[in-house]
C-alpha atoms as a PDB file:
ATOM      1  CA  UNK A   1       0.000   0.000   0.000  1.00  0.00           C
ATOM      2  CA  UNK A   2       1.573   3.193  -1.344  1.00  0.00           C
ATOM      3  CA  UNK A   3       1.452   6.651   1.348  1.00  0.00           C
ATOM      4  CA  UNK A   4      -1.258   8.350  -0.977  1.00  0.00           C
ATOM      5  CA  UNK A   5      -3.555   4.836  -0.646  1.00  0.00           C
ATOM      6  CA  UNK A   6      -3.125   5.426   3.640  1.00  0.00           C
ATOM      7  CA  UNK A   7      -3.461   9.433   3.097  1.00  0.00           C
ATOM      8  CA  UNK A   8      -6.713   8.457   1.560  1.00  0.00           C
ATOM      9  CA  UNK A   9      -7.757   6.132   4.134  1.00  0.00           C
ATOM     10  CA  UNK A  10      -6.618   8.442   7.269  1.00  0.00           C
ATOM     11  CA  UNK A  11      -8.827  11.596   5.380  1.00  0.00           C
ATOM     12  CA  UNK A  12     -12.250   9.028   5.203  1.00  0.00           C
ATOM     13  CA  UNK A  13     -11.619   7.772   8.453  1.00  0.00           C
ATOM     14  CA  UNK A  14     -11.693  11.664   9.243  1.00  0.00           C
ATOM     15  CA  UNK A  15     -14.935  12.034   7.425  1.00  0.00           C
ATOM     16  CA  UNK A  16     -16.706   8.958   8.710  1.00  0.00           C
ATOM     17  CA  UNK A  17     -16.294   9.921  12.163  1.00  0.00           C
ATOM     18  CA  UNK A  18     -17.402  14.025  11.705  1.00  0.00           C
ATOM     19  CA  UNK A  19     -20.406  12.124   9.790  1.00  0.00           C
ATOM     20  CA  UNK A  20     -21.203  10.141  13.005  1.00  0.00           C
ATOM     21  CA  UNK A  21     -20.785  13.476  15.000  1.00  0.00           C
ATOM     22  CA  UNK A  22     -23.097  15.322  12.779  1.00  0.00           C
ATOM     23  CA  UNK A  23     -25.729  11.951  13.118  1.00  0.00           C
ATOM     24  CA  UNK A  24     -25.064  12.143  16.862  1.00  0.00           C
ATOM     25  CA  UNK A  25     -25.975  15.939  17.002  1.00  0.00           C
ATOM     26  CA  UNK A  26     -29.061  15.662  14.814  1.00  0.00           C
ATOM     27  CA  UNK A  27     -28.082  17.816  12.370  1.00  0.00           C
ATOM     28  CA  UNK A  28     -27.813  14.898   9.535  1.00  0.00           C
ATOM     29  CA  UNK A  29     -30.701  12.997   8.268  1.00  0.00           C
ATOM     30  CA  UNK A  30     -29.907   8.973   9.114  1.00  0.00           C
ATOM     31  CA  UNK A  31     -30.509   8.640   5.086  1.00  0.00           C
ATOM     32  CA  UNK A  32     -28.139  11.188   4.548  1.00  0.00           C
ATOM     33  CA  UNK A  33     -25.598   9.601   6.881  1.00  0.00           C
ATOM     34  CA  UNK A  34     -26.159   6.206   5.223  1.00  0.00           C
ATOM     35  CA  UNK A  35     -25.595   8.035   1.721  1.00  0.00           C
ATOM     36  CA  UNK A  36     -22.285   9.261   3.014  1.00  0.00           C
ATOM     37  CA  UNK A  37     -21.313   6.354   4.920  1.00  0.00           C
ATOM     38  CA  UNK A  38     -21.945   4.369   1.186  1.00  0.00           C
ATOM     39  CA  UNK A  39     -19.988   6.606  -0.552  1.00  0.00           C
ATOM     40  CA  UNK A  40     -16.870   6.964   1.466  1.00  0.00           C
ATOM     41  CA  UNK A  41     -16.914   3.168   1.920  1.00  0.00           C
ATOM     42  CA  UNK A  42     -16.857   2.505  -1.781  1.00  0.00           C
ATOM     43  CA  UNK A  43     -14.074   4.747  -2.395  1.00  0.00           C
ATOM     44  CA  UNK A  44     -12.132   3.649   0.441  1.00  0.00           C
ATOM     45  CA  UNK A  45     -13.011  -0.106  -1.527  1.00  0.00           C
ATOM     46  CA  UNK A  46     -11.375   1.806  -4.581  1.00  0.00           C
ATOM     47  CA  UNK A  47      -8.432   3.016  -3.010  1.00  0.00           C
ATOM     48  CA  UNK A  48      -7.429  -0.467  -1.718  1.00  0.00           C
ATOM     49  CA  UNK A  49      -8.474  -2.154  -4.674  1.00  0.00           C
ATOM     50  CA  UNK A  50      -8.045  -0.162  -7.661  1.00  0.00           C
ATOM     51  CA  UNK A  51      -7.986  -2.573 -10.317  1.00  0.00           C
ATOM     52  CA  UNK A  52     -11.662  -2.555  -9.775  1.00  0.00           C
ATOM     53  CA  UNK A  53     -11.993   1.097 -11.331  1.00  0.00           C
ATOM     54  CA  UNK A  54      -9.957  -0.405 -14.431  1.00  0.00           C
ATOM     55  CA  UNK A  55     -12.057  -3.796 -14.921  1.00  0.00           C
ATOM     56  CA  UNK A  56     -14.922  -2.051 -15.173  1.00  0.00           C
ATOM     57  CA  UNK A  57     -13.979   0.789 -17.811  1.00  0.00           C
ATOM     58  CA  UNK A  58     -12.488  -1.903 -19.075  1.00  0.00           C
ATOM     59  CA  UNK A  59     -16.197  -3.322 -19.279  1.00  0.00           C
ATOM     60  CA  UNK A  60     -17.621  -0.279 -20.587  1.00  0.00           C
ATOM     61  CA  UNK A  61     -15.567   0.273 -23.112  1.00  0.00           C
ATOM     62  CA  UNK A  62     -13.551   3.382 -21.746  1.00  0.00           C
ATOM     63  CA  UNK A  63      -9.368   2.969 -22.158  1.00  0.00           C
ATOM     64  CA  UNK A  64      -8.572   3.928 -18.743  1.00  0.00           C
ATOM     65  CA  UNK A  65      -9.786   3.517 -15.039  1.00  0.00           C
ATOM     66  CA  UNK A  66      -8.996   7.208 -14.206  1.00  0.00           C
ATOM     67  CA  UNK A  67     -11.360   8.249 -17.587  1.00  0.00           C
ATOM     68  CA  UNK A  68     -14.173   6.737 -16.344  1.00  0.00           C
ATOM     69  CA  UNK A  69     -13.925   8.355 -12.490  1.00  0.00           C
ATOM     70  CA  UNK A  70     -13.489  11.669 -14.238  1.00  0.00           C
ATOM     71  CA  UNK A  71     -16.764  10.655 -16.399  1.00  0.00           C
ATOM     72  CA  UNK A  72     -18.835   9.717 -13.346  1.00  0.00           C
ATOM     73  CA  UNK A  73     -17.332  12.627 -11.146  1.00  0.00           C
ATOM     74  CA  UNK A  74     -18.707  15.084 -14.207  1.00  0.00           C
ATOM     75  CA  UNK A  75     -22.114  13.486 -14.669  1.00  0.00           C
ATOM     76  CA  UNK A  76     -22.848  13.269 -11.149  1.00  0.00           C
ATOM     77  CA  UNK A  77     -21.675  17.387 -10.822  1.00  0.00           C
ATOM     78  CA  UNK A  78     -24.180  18.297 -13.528  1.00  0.00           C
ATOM     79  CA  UNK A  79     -26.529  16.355 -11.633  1.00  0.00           C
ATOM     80  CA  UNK A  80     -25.823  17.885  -8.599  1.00  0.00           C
ATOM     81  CA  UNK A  81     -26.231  21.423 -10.009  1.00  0.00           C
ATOM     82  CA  UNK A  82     -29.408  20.394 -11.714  1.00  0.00           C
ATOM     83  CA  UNK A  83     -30.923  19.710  -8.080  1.00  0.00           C
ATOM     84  CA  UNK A  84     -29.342  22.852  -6.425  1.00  0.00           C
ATOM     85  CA  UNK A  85     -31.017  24.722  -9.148  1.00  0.00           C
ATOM     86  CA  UNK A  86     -34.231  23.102  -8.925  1.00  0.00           C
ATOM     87  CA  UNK A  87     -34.162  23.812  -5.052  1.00  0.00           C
ATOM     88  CA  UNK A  88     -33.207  27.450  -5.536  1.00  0.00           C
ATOM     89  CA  UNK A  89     -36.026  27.855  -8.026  1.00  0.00           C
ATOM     90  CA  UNK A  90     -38.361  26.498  -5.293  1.00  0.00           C
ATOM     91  CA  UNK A  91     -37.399  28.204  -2.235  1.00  0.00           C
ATOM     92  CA  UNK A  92     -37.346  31.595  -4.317  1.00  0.00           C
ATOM     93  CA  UNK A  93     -41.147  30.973  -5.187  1.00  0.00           C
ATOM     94  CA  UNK A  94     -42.253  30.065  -1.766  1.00  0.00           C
ATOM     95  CA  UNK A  95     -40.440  33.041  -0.214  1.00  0.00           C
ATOM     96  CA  UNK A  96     -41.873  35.489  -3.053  1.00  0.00           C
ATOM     97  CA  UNK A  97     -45.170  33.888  -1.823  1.00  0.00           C
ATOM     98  CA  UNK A  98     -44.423  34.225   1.758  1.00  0.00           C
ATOM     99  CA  UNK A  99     -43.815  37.990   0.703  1.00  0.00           C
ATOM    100  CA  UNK A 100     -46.551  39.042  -1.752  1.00  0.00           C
ATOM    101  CA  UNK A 101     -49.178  37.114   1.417  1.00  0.00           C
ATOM    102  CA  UNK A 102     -47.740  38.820   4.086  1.00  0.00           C
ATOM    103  CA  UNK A 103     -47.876  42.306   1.729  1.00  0.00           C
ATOM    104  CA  UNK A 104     -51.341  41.957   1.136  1.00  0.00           C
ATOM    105  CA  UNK A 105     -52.117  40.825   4.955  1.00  0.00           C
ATOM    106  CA  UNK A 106     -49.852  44.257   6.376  1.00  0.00           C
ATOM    107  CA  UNK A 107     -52.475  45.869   3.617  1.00  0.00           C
ATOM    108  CA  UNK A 108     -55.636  45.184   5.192  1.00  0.00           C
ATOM    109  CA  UNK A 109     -54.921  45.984   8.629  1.00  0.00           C
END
């Protein structure tokens, strides 16, 4: 195991156990936490094993392990975004509702 494979390892370890703080404190959603938890775990599964990143672009048909990360790490960005955006959109109607209510409600009084 190379020093960048147990730099990796120390930093999840890191996050794992802020992500069990955060659950502890209530200010995570247990889905959320599981999420995380699945996340870190897989690449933590990657870093010690990363001829699994290669047999599967291998499998799909993309030349090079570190392609298809890159690939996955861009789609799942633009998804990302997408959602933000979606939320932003939302919470900017309700609060123009919130406003234009409470407008006409300071109106009648």
């Amino acid at each position: 195991m190379t020093v960048f494979q147990i730099l990796i390892l120390i930093f999840i370890a890191v996050i794992i156990a802020k992500a069990i703080k955060r659950l502890i404190k209530k200010e995570i959603s247990i889905v959320l936490f599981l999420g995380w938890i699945f996340f870190w775990v897989v690449i933590a599964v990657v870093d010690i094993y990363p001829e699994i990143i290669n047999f599967l672009s291998n499998k799909l048909g993309i030349g090079r392990g570190v392609d298809l990360v890159i690939y996955v790490s861009i789609f799942v960005a633009f998804y990302m975004l997408f959602r933000i955006h979606v939320r932003q959109n939302k919470i900017e109607r309700n609060l123009g509702e919130v406003v234009r209510k409470s407008a006409i409600g300071g109106k009648k009084k």
